[in-house]
N, C-alpha and C. Protein backbone atom coordinates (compact mmCIF):
# COMPACT_ATOMS: atom_id res chain seq x y z
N UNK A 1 71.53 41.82 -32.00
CA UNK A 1 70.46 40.87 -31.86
C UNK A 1 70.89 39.55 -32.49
N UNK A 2 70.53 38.61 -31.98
CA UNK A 2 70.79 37.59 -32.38
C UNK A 2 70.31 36.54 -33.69
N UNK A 3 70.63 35.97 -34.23
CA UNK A 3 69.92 35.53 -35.37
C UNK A 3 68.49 34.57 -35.25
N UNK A 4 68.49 33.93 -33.97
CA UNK A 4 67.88 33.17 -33.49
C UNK A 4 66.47 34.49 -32.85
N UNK A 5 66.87 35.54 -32.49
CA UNK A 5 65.71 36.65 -32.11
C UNK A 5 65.32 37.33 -33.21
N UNK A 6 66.11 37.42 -34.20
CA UNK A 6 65.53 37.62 -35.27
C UNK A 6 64.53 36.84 -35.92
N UNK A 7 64.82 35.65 -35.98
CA UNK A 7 63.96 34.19 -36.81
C UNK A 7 62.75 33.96 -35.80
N UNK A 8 62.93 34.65 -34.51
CA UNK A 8 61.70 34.68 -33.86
C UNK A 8 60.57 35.19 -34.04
N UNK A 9 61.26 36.90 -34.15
CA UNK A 9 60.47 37.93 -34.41
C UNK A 9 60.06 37.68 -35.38
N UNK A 10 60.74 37.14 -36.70
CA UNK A 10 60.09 36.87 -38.27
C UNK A 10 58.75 36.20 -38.34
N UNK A 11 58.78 34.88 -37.69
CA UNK A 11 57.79 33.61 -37.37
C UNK A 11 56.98 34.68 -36.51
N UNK A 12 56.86 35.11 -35.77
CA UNK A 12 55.69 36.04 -34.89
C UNK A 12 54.96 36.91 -35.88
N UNK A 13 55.79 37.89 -36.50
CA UNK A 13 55.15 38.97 -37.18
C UNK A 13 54.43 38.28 -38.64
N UNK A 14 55.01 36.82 -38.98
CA UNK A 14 54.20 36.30 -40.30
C UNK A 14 53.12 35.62 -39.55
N UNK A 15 52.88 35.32 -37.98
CA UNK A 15 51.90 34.34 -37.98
C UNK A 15 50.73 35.39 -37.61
N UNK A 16 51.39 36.56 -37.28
CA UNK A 16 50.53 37.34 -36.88
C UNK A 16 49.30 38.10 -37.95
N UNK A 17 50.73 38.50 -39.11
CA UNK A 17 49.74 38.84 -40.13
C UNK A 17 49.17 37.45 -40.91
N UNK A 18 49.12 36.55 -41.15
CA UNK A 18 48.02 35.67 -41.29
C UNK A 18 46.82 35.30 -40.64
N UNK A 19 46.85 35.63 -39.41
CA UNK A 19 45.81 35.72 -38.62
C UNK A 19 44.88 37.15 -38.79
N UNK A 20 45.77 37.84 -38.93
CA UNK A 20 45.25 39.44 -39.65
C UNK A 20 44.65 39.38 -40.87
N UNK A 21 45.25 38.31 -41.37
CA UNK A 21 44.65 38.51 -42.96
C UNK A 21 43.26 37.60 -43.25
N UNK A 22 43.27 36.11 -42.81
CA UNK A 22 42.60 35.16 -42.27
C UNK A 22 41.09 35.79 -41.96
N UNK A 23 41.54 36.65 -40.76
CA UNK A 23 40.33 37.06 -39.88
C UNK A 23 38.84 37.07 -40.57
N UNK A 24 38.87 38.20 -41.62
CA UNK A 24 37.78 38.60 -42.22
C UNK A 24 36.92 37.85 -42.69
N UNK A 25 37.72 36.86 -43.35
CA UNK A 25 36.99 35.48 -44.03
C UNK A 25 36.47 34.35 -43.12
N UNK A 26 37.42 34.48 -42.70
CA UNK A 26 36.71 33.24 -41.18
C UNK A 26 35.65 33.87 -40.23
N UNK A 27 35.67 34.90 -40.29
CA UNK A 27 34.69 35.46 -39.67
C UNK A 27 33.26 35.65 -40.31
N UNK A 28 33.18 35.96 -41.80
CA UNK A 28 32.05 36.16 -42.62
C UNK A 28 31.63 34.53 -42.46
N UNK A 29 32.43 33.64 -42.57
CA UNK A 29 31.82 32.29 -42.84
C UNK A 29 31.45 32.04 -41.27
N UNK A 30 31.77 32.39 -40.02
CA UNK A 30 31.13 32.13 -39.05
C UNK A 30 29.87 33.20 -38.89
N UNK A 31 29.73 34.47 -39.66
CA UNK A 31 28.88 34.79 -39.45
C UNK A 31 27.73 33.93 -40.18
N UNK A 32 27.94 33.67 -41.28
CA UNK A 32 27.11 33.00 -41.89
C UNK A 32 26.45 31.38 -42.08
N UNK A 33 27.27 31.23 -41.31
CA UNK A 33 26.99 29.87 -40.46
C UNK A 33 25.99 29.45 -39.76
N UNK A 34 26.39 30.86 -38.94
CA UNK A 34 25.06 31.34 -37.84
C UNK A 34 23.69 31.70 -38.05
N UNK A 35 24.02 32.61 -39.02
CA UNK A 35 22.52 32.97 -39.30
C UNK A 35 21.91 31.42 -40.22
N UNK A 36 22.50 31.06 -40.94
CA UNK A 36 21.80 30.02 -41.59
C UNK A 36 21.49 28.43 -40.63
N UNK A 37 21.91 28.26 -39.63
CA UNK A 37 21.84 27.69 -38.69
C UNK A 37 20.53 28.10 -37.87
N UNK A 38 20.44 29.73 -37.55
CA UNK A 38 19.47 29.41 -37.24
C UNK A 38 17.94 29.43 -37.55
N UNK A 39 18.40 29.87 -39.33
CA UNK A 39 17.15 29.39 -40.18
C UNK A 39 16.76 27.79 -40.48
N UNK A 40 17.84 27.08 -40.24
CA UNK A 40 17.54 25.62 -39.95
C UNK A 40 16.41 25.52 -39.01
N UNK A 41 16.92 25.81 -37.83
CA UNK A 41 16.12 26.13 -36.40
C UNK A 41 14.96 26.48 -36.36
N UNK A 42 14.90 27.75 -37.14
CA UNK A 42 13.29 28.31 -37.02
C UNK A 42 12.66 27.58 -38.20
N UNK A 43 12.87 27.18 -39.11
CA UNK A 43 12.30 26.18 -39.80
C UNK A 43 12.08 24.53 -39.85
N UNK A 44 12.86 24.41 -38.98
CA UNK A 44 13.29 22.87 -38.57
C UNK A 44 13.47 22.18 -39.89
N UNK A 45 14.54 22.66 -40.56
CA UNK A 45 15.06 22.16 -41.63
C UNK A 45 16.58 21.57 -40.79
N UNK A 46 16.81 20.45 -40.91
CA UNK A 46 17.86 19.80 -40.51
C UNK A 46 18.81 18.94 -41.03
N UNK A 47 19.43 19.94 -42.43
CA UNK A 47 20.43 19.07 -43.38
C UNK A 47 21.42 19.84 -42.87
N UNK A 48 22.60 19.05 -42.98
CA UNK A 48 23.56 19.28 -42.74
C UNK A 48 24.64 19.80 -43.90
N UNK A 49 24.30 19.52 -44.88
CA UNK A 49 24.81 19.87 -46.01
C UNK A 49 24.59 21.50 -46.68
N UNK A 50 23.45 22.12 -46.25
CA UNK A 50 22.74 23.04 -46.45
C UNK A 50 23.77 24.04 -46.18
N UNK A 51 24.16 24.39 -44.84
CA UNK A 51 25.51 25.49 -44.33
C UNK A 51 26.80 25.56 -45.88
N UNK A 52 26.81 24.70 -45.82
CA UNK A 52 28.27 24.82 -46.65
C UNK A 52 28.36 25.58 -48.24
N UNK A 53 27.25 25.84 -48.85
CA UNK A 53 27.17 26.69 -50.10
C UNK A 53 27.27 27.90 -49.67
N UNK A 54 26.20 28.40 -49.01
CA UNK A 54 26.17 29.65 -48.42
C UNK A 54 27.50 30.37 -48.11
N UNK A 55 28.12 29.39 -46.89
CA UNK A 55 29.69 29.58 -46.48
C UNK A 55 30.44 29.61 -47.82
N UNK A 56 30.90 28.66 -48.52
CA UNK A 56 31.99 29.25 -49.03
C UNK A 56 31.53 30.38 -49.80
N UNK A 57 30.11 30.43 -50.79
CA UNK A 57 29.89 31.42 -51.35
C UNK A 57 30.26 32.99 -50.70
N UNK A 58 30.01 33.15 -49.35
CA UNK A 58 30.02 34.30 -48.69
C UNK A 58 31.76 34.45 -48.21
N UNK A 59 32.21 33.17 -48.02
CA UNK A 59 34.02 33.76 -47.97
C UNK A 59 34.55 34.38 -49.09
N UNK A 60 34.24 33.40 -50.35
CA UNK A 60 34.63 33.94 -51.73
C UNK A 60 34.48 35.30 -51.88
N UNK A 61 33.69 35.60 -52.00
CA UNK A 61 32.69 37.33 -51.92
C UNK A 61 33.77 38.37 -50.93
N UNK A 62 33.86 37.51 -49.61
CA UNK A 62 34.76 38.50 -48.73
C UNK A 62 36.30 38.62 -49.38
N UNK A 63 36.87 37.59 -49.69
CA UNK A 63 38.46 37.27 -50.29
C UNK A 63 38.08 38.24 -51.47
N UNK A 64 37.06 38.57 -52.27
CA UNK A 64 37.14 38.77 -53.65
C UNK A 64 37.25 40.63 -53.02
N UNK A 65 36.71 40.84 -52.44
CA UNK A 65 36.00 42.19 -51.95
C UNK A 65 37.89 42.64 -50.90
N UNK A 66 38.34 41.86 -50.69
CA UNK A 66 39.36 42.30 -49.44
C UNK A 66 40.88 42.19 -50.14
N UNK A 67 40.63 41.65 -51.54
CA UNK A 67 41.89 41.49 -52.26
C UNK A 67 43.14 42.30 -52.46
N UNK A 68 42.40 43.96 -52.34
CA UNK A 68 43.41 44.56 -52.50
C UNK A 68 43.84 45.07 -51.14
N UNK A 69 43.32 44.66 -50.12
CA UNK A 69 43.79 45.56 -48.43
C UNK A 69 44.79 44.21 -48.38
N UNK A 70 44.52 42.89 -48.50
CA UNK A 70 45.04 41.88 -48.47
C UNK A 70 46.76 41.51 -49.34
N UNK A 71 46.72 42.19 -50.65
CA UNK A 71 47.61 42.36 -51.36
C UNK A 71 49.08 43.85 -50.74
N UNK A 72 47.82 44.79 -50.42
CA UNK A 72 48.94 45.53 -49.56
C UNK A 72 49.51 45.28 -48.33
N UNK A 73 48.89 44.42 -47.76
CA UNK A 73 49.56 44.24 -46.07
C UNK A 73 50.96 42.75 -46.80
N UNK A 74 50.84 42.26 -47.25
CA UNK A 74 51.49 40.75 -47.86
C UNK A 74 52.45 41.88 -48.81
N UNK A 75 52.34 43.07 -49.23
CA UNK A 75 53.40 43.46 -49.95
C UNK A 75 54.39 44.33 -49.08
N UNK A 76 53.84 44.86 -47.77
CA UNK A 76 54.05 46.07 -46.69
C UNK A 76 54.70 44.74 -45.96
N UNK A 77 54.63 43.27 -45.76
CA UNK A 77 55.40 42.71 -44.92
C UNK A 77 56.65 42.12 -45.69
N UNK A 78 56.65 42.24 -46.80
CA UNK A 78 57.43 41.50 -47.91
C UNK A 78 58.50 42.56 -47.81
N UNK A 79 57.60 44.20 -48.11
CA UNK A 79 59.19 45.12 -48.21
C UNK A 79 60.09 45.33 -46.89
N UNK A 80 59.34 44.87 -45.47
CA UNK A 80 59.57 45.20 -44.39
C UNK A 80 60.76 43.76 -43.96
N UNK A 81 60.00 42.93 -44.48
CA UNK A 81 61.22 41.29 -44.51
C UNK A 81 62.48 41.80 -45.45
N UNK A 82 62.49 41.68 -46.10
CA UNK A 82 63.31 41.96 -47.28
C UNK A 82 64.47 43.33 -47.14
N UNK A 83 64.02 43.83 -46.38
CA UNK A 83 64.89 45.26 -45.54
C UNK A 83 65.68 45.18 -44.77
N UNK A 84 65.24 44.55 -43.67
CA UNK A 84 65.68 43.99 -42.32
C UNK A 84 65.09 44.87 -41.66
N UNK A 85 63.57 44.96 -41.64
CA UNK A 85 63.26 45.79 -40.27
C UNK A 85 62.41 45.44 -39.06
N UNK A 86 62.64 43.66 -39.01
CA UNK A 86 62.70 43.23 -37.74
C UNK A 86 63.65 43.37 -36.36
């Protein structure tokens, strides 16, 4: 294999697990986006500033809560880089 298919596969499998890892959090803050959006709505409260405590509070919470699934996949790609088992 070539070094250049190697450095491919590397860049794929790290962008991949960042998107893997990413997910959870970006997702709690879009969930929570939503729902508080549409308590804007049903209340016709219309600050814009309002979304953004909630959000990060509720990513924090997810990052704090996902730390250790998060720590093993970033250590499971580290021993897998570090091997050569691309």
């Amino acid at each position: 294999m070539l070094e250049t298919d190697i450095g491919i596969d590397l860049v794929r499998v790290a962008l991949m697990n960042a998107l893997l890892l990413a997910a959870p959090i970006l997702l709690a803050g879009l969930v929570i986006g939503l729902v508080v959006s549409i308590m804007q709505t049903i209340t016709q409260i219309q600050e814009q500033t309002l979304t953004f405590v909630p959000k990060i509070a509720g990513m924090i919470l997810v990052a704090i809560a996902m730390i250790p699934w998060i720590v093993s996949r970033v250590v499971e790609f580290a021993q897998d880089m570090f091997a050569g088992n691309f």
